[in-house]
Structures are given as structure tokens and as C-alpha cells.
C-alpha atoms as a PDB file:
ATOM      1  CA  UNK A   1     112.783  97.765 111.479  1.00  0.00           C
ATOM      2  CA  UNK A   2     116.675  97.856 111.291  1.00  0.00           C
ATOM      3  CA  UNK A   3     118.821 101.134 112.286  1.00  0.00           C
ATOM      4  CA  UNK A   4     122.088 101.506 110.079  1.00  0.00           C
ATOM      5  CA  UNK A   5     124.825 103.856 111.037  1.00  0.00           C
ATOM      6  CA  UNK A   6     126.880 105.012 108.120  1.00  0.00           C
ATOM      7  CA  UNK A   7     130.047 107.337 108.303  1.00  0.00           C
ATOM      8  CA  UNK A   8     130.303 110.226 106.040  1.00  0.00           C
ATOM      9  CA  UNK A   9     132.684 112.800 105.650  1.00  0.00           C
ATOM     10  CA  UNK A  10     131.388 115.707 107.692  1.00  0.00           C
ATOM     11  CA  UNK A  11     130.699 118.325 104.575  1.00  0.00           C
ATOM     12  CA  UNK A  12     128.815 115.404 102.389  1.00  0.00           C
ATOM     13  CA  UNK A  13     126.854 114.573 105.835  1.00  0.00           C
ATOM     14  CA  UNK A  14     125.680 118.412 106.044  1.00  0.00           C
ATOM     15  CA  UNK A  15     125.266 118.810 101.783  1.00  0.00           C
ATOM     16  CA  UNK A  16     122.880 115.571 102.310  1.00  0.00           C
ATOM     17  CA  UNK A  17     120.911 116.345 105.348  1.00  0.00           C
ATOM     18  CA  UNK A  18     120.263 119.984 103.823  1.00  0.00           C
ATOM     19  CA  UNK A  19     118.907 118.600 100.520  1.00  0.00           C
ATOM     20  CA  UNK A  20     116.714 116.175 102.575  1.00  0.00           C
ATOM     21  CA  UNK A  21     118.468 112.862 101.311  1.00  0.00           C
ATOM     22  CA  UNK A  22     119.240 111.807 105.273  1.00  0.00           C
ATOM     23  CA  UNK A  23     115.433 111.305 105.759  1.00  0.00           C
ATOM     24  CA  UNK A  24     114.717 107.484 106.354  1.00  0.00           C
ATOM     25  CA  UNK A  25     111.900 108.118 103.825  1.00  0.00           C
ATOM     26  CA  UNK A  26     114.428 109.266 101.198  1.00  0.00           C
ATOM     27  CA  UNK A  27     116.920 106.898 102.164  1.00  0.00           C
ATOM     28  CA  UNK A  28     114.433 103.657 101.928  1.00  0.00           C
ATOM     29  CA  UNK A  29     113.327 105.244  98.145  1.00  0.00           C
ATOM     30  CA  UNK A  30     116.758 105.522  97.196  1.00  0.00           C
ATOM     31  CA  UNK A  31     117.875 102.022  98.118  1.00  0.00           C
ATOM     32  CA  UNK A  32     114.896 100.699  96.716  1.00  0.00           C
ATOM     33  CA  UNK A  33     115.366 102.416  93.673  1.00  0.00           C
ATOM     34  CA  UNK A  34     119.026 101.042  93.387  1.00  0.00           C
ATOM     35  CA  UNK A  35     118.287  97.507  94.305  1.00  0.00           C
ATOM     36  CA  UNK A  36     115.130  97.432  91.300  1.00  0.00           C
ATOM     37  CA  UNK A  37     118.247  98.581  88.948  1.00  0.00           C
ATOM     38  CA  UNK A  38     120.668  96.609  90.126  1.00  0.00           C
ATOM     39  CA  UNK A  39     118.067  93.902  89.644  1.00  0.00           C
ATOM     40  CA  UNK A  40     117.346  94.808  85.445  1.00  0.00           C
ATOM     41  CA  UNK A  41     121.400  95.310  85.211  1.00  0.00           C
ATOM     42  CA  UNK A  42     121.428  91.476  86.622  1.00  0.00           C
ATOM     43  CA  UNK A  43     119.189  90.163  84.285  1.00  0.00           C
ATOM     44  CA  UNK A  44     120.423  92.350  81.084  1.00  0.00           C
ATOM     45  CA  UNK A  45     123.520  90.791  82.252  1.00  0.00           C
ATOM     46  CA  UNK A  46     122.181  87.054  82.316  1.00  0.00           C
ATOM     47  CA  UNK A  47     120.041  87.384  78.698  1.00  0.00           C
ATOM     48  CA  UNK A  48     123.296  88.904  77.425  1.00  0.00           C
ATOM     49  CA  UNK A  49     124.822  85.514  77.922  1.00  0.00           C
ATOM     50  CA  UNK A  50     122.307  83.565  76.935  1.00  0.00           C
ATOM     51  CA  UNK A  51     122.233  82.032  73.220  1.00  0.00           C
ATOM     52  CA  UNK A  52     121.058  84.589  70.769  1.00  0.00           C
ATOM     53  CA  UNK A  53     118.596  82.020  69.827  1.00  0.00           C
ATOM     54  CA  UNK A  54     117.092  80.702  73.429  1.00  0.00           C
ATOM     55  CA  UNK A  55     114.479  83.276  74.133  1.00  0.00           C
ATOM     56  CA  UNK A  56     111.982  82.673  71.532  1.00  0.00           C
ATOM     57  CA  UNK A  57     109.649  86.015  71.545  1.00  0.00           C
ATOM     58  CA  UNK A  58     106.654  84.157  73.564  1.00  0.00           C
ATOM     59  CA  UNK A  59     108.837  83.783  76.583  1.00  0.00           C
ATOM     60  CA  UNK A  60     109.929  87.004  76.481  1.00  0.00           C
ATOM     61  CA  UNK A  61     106.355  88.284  76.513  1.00  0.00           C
ATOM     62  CA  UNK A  62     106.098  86.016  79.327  1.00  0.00           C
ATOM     63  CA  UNK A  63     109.043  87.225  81.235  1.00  0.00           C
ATOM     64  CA  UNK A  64     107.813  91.217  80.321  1.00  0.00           C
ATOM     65  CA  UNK A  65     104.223  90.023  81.870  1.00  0.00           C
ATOM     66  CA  UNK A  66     105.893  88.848  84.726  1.00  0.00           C
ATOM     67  CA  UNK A  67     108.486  91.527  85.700  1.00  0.00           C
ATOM     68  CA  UNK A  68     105.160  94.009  85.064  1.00  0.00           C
ATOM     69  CA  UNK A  69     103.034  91.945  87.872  1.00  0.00           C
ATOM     70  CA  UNK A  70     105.971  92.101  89.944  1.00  0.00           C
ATOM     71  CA  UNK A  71     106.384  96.145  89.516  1.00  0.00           C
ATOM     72  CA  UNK A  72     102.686  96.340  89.931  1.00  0.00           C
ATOM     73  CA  UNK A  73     102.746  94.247  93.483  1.00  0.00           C
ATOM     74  CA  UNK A  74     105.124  96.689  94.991  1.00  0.00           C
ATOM     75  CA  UNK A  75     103.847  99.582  93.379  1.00  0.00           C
ATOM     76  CA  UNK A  76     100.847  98.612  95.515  1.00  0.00           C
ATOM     77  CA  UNK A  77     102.818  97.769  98.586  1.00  0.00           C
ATOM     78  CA  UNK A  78     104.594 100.876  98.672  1.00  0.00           C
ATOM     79  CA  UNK A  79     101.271 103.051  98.250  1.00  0.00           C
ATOM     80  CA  UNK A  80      99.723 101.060 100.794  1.00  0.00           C
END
């Protein structure tokens, strides 16, 4: 387990802690939650610059089937 230290201004600090967002529970759900979009922006990103014609609609089930089994692992993980 890591321990960050982040600086905040002091009223943010007390808006955050009072709506329950400082909890490492909270915290770890939010950054995970950021991360999985940063990760779909990332590949929206990369199929945007891809030829129109160079995902034929098979391997884009494929890709769907795999992002799904990858959801479903940490869905798992995280109720575990």
C-alpha cells in the first residue's frame, strides 16, 4: 500500500473531507474511475487515427469481447 500526500487549498480540503471524497475508499474509486476513462479516451483517440477502413467489424467484435472480459475481471476483483 502507498500513502500520497496532496496539498489543497484549505477551504477545498474542508468542502472535500465534509462530502466524504478524502476517504481512501472514495479516493481509490475515483482514481480508478479516471484511469478506466482516460483509458477509452486513449483508445477513441488511437481508432480515430486509424484508416477508416482497417477495423473490419469482426475485429471490432473482438476488441468489444475483449475490453468486456477485461471490465468483468476487475469488476470481480474489486467485489472481491
Amino acid at each position: 500500500m502507498t500513502t500520497v500526500q496532496i496539498n489543497l487549498p484549505d477551504e477545498l480540503a474542508q468542502i472535500a473531507r465534509q462530502a466524504g471524497l478524502l476517504a481512501p475508499e472514495t479516493l481509490e474509486a475515483m482514481l480508478r474511475e479516471q484511469l478506466k476513462r482516460q483509458a477509452g479516451d486513449a483508445l477513441r483517440a488511437m481508432w480515430q487515427r486509424l484508416p477508416q477502413d482497417y477495423l473490419t467489424p469482426e475485429q471490432e467484435q473482438l476488441i468489444d469481447e475483449a475490453v468486456q472480459a477485461v471490465r468483468n475481471e476487475n469488476r470481480q476483483r474489486m467485489a472481491s
